[in-house]
C-alpha atoms as a PDB file:
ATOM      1  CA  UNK A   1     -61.257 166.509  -3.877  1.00  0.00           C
ATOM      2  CA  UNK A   2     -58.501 165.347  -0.759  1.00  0.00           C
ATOM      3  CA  UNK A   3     -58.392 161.861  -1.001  1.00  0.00           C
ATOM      4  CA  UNK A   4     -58.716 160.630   2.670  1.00  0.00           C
ATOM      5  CA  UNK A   5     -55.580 159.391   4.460  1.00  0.00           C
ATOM      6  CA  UNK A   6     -55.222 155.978   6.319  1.00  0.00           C
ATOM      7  CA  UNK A   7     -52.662 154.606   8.108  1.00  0.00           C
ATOM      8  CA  UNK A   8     -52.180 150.994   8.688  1.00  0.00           C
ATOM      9  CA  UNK A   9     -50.780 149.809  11.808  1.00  0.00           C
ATOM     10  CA  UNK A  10     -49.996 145.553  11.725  1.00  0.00           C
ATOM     11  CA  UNK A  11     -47.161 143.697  11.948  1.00  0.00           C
ATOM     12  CA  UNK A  12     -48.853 140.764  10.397  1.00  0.00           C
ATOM     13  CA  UNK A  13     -48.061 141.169   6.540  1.00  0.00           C
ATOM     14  CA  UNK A  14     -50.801 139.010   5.207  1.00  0.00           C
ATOM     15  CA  UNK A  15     -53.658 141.234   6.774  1.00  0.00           C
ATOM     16  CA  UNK A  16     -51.927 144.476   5.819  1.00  0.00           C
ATOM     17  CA  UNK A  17     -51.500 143.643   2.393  1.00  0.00           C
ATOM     18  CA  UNK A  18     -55.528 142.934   2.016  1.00  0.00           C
ATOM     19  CA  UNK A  19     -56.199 145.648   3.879  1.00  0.00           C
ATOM     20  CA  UNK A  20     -53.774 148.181   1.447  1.00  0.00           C
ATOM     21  CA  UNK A  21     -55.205 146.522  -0.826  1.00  0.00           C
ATOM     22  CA  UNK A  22     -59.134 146.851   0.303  1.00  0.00           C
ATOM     23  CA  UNK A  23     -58.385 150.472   1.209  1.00  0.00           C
ATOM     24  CA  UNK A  24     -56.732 151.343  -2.350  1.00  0.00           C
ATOM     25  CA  UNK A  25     -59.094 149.709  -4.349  1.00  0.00           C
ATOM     26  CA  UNK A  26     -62.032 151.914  -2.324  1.00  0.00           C
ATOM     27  CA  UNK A  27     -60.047 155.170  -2.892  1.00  0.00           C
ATOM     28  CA  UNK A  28     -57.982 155.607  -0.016  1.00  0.00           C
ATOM     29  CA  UNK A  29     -54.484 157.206   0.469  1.00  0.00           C
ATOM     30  CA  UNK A  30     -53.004 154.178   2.305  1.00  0.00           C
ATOM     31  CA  UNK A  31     -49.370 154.399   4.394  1.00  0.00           C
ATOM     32  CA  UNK A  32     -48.197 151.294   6.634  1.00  0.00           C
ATOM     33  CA  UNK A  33     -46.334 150.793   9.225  1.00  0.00           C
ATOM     34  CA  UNK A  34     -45.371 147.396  11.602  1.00  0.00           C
ATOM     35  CA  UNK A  35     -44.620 148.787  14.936  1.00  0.00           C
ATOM     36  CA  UNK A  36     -45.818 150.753  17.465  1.00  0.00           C
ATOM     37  CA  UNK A  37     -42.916 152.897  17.961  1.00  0.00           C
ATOM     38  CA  UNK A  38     -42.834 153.573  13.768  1.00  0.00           C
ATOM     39  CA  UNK A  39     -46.460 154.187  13.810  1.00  0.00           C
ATOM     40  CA  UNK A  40     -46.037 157.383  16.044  1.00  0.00           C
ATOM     41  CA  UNK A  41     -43.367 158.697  13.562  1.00  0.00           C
ATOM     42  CA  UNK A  42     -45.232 157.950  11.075  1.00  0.00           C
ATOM     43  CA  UNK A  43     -48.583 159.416  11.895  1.00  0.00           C
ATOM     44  CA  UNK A  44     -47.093 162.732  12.516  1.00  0.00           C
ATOM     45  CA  UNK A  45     -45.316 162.844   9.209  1.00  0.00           C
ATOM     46  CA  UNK A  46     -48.041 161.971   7.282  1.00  0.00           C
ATOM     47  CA  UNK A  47     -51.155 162.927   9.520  1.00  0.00           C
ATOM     48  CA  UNK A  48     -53.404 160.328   8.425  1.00  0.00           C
ATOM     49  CA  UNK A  49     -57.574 160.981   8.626  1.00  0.00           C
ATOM     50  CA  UNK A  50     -57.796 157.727  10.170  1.00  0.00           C
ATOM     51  CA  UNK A  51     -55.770 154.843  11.851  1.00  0.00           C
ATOM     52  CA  UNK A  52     -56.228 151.155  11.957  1.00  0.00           C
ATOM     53  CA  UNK A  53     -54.400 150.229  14.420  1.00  0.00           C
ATOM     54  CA  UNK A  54     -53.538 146.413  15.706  1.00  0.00           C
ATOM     55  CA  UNK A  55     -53.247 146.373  19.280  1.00  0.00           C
ATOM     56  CA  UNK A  56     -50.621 143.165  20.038  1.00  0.00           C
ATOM     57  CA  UNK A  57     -47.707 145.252  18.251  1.00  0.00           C
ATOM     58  CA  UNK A  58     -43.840 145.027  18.466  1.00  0.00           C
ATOM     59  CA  UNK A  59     -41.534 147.858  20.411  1.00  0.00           C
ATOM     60  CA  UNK A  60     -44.745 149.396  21.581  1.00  0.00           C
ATOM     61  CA  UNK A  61     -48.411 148.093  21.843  1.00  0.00           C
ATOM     62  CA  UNK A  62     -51.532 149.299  20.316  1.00  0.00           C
ATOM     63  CA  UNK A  63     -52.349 150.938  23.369  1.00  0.00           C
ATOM     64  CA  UNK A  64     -49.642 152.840  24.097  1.00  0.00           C
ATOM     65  CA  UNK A  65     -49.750 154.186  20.402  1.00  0.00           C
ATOM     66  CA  UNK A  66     -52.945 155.299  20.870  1.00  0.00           C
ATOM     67  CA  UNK A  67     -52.211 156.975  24.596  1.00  0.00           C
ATOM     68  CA  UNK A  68     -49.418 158.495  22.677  1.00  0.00           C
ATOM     69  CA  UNK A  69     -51.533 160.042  19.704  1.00  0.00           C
ATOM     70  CA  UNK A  70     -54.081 161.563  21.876  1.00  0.00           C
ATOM     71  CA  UNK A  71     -51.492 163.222  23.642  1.00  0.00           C
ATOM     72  CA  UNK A  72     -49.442 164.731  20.717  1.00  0.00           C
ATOM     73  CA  UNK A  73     -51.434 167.894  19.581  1.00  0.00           C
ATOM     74  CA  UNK A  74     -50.516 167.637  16.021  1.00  0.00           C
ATOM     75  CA  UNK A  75     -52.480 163.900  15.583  1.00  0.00           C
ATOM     76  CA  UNK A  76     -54.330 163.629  18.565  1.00  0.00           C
ATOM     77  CA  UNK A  77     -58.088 164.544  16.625  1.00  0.00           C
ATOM     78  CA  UNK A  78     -57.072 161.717  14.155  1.00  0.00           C
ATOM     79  CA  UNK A  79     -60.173 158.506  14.147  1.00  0.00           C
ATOM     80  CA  UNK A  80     -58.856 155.518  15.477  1.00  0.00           C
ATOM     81  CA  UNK A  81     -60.068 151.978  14.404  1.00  0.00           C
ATOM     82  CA  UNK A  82     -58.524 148.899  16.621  1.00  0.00           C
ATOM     83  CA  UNK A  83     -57.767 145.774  15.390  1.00  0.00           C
ATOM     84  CA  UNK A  84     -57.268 143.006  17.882  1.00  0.00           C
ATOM     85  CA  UNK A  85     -58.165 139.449  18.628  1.00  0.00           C
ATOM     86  CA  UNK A  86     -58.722 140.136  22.189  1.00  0.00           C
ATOM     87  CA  UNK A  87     -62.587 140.824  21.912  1.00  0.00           C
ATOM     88  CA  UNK A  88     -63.884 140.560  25.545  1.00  0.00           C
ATOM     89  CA  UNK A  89     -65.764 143.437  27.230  1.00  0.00           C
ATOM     90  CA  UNK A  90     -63.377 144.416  29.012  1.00  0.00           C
ATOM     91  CA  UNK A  91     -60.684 144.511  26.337  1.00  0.00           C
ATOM     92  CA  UNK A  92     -62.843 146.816  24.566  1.00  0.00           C
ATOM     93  CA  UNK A  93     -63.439 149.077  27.654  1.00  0.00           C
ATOM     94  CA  UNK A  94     -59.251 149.687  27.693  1.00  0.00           C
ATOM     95  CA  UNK A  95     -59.210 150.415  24.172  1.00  0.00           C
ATOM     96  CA  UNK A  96     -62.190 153.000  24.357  1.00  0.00           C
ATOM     97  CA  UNK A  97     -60.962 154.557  27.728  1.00  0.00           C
ATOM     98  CA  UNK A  98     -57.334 155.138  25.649  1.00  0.00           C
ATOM     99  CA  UNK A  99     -59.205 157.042  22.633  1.00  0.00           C
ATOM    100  CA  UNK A 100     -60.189 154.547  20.228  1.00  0.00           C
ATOM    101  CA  UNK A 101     -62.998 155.539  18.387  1.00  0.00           C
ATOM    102  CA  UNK A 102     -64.123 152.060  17.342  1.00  0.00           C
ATOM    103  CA  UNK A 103     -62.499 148.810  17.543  1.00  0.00           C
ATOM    104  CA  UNK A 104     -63.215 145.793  15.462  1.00  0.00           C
ATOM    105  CA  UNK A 105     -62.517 141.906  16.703  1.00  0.00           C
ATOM    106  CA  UNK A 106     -60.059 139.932  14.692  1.00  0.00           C
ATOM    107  CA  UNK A 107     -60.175 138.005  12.255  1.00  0.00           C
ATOM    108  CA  UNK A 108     -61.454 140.423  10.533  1.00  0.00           C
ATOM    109  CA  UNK A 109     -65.002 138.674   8.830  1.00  0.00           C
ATOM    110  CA  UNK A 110     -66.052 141.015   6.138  1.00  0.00           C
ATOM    111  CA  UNK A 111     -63.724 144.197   4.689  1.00  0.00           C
ATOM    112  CA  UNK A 112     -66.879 144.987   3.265  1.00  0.00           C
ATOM    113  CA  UNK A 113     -68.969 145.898   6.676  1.00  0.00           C
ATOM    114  CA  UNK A 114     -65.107 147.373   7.665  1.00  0.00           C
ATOM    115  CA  UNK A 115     -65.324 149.802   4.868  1.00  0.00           C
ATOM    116  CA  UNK A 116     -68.544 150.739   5.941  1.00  0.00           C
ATOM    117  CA  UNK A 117     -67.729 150.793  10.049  1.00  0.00           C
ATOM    118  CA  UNK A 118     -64.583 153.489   8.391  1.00  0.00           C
ATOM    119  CA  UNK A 119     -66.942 155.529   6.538  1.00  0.00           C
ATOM    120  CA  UNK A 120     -69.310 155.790   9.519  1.00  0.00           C
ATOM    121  CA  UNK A 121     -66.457 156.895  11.471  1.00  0.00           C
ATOM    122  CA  UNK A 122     -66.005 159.310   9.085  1.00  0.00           C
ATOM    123  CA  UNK A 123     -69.150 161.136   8.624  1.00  0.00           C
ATOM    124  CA  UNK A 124     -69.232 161.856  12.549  1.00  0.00           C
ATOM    125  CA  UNK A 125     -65.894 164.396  11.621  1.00  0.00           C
ATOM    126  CA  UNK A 126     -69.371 166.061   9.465  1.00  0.00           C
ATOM    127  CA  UNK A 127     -70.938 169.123  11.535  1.00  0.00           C
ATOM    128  CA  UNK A 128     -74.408 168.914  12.735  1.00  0.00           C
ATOM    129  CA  UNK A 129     -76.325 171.501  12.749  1.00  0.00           C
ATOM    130  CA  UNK A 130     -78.814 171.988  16.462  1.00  0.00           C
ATOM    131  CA  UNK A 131     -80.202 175.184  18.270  1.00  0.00           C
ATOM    132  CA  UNK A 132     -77.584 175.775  20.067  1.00  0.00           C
ATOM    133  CA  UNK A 133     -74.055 175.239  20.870  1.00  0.00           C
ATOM    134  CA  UNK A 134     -74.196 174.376  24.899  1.00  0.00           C
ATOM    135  CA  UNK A 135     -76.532 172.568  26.846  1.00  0.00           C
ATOM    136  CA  UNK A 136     -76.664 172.236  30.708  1.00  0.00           C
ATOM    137  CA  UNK A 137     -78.857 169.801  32.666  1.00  0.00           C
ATOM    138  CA  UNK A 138     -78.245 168.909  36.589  1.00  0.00           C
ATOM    139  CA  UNK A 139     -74.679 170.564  36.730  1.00  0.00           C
ATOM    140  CA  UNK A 140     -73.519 169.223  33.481  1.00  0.00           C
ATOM    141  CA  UNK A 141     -72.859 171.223  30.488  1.00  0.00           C
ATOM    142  CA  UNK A 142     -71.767 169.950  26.965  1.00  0.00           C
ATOM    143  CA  UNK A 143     -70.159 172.667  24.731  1.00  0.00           C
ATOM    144  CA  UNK A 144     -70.295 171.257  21.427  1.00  0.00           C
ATOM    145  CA  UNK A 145     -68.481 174.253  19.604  1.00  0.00           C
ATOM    146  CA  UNK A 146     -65.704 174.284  21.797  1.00  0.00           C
ATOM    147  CA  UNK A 147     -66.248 169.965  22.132  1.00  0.00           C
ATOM    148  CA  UNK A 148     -66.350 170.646  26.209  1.00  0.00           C
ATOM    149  CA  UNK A 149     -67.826 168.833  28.773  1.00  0.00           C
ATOM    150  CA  UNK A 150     -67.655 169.875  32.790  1.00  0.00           C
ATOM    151  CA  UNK A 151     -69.250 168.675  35.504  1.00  0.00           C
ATOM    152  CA  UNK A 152     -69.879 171.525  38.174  1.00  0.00           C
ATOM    153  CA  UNK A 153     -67.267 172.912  36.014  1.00  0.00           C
ATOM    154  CA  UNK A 154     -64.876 170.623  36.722  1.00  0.00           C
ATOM    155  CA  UNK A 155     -63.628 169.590  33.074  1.00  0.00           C
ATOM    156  CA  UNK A 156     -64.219 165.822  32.324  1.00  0.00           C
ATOM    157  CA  UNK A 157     -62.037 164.168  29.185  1.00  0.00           C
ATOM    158  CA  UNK A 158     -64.281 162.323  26.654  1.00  0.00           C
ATOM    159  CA  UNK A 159     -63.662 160.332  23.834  1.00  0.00           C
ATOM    160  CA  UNK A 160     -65.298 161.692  20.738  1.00  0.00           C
ATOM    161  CA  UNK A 161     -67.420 158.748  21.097  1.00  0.00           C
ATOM    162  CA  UNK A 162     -68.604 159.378  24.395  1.00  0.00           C
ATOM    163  CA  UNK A 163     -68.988 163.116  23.518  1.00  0.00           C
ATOM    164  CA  UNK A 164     -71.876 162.303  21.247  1.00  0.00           C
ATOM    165  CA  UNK A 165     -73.589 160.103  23.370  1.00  0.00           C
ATOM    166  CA  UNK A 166     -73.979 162.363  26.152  1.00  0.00           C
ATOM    167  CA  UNK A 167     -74.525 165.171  24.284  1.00  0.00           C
ATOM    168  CA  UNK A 168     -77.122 163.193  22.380  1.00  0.00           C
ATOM    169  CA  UNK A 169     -78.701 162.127  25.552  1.00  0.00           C
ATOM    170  CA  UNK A 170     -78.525 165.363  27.130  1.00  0.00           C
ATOM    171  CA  UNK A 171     -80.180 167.557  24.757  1.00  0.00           C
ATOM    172  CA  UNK A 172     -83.566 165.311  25.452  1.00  0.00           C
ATOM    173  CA  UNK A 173     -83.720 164.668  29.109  1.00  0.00           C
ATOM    174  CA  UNK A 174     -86.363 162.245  30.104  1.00  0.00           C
ATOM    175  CA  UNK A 175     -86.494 160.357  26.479  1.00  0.00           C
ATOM    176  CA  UNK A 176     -85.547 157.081  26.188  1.00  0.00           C
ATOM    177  CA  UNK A 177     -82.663 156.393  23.373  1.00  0.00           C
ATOM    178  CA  UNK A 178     -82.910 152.973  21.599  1.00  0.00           C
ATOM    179  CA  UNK A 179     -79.524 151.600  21.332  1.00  0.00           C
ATOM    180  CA  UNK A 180     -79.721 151.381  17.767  1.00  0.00           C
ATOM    181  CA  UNK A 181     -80.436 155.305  17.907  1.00  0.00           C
ATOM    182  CA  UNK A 182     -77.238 155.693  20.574  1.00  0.00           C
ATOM    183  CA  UNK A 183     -75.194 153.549  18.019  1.00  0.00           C
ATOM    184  CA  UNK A 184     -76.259 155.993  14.704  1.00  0.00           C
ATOM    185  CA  UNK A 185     -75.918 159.244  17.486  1.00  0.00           C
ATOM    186  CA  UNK A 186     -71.903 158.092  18.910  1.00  0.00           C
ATOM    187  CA  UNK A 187     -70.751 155.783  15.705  1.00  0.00           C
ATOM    188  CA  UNK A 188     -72.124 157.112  12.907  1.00  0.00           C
ATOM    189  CA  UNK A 189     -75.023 155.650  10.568  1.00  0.00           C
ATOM    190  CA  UNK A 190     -74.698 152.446   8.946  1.00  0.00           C
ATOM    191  CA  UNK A 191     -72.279 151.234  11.862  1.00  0.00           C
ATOM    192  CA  UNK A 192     -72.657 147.598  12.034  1.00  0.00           C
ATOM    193  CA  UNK A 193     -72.376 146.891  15.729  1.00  0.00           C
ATOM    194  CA  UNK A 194     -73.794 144.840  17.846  1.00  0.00           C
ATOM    195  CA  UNK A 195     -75.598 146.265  21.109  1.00  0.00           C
ATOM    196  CA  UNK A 196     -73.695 145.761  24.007  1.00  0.00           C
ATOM    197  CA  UNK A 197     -71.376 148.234  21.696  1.00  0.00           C
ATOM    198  CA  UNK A 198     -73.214 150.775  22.980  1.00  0.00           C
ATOM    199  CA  UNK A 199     -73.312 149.180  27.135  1.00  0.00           C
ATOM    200  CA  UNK A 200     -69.841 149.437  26.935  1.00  0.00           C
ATOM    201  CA  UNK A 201     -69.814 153.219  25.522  1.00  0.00           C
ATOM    202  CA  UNK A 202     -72.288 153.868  28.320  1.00  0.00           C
ATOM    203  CA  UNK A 203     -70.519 151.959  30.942  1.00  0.00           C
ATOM    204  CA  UNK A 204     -66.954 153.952  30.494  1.00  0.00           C
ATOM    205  CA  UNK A 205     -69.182 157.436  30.315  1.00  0.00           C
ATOM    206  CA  UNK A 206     -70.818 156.286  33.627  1.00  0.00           C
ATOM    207  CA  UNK A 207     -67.198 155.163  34.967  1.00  0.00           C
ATOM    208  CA  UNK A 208     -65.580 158.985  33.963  1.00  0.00           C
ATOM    209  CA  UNK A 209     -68.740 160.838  35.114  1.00  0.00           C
ATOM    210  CA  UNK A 210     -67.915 159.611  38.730  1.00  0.00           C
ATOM    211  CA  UNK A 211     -71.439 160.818  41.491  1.00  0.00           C
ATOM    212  CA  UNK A 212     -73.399 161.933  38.417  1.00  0.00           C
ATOM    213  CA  UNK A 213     -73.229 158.526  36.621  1.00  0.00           C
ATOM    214  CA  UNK A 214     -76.798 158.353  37.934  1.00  0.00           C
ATOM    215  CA  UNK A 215     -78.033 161.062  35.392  1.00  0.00           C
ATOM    216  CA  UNK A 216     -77.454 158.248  32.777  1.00  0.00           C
ATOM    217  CA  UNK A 217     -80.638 155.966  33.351  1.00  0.00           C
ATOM    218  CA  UNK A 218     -81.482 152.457  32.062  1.00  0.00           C
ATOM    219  CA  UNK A 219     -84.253 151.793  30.618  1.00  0.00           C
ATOM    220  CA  UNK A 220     -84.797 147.927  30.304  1.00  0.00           C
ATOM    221  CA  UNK A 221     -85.568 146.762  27.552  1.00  0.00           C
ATOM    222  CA  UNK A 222     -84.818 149.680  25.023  1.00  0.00           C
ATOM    223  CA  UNK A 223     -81.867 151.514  25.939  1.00  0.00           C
ATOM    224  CA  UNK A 224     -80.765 154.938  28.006  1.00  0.00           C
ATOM    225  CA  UNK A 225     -82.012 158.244  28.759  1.00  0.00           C
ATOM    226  CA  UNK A 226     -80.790 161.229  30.695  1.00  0.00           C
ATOM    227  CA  UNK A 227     -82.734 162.451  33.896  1.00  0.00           C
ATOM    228  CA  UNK A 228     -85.141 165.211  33.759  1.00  0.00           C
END
C-alpha cells in the first residue's frame, strides 16, 4: 500500500519536530521545509498528498505558497491544511478564498483531533457514488465528473471545499442542511469543527456566486438549503 505523503511547511522548529514526529509515528511519509519559497520547490519534487502549511513564513508567506500551488498544474489538486495563529473570520475567509482546504488555529491544542481533521481531509479525495454526474438548478450546473461549476455557463472557480457544499446543496433543492451535515458533506466525517466553519464556507460560496448568492438560503436556526 502507498504510504501517504505530507509535507510540512513551518519555520518554527519546535512545532515541526512534533508534528514529524506525530505524522511518522501515525504512518505518514513526512518531508519539511521552513520557507515559503523552499516549500514550492519542494512540493513539486516530492508531490506530497497533503500540505500543512504555516501561514506567517519567511521569503514568501503561507498565502502566496498556496496561490502559487493552485496555480502550478503538477501540485495544484494537492489538500492543503493551514496553520496560523491569526484565527479571526476573516483570516480564515483569505485562506479559504486562496485554496486551503482546511485551516486549523495555532497553538495547535490536540495532534490527536489534527490527525483526525487530516484523515477527514483525506477521505473527501474518496469517490462517491450518486445518480448522476451533473446537476442543474436555476442556471447553475455542477459537473462532478469533470469537478465543474458554471453559472449561465459562465465558469465559476471553487475550492474543493466549496465544490461539495454546493453540489451537496444542489442535488436537494428546498431541504434544509444542518451544519453538522454541511461540515461531514464539504470536510469530510469526523471533522472536528466548530459551526461558523461552515458560515464562513457558505459566506465565500455566496461572495464567488455573485446575483445568484440568493439560491443559497438560510435557514435560522439549522443551517442552509438551496432554492427550489
Amino acid at each position: 500500500m502507498t504510504t501517504t505523503k505530507v509535507l510540512i511547511v513551518e519555520d518554527y522548529a519546535p512545532l515541526a519536530d512534533t508534528l514529524e514526529y506525530q505524522l511518522q509515528r501515525a504512518g505518514y511519509e513526512v518531508s519539511r521545509a521552513a520557507d515559503g519559497r523552499e516549500a514550492v520547490n519542494l512540493a513539486k519534487l516530492t508531490l506530497p498528498d497533503v500540505i500543512i502549511l504555516d501561514v506567517d513564513l519567511p521569503v514568501l508567506s503561507g498565502i502566496e505558497v498556496c496561490r502559487l500551488v493552485r496555480n502550478e498544474p503538477s501540485i495544484k489538486d494537492v489538500l492543503i491544511l493551514m496553520l496560523s495563529a491569526l484565527g479571526e473570520e476573516s483570516d480564515q475567509m483569505v485562506g479559504f478564498a486562496m485554496g486551503a482546504d482546511d485551516y486549523v488555529v495555532k497553538p495547535v491544542e490536540s495532534y490527536k483531533v489534527l490527525l483526525q481533521r487530516l484523515k477527514a481531509l483525506l477521505r473527501r479525495r474518496e469517490p462517491v457514488v450518486t445518480d448522476s454526474e451533473q446537476v442543474e438548478q436555476h442556471g447553475v450546473m455542477v459537473d462532478r465528473r469533470r469537478f465543474i461549476v458554471t453559472i449561465h455557463g459562465e465558469p465559476l472557480q471553487l475550492t474543493k471545499s466549496e465544490f461539495k457544499l454546493l453540489e451537496t446543496l444542489i442535488r436537494q433543492p428546498g431541504r434544509a442542511f444542518a451544519r453538522a451535515e454541511l461540515v461531514d458533506a464539504a470536510l469530510g466525517e469526523d471533522t472536528m469543527v466548530l459551526d461558523r466553519t461552515i458560515d464562513v464556507h457558505v459566506r465565500a460560496l455566496r461572495k464567488k456566486m455573485g446575483d445568484t448568492a440568493e439560491l443559497i438560503e438560510t435557514v435560522r436556526g439549522v443551517g442552509y438549503k438551496f432554492r427550489e
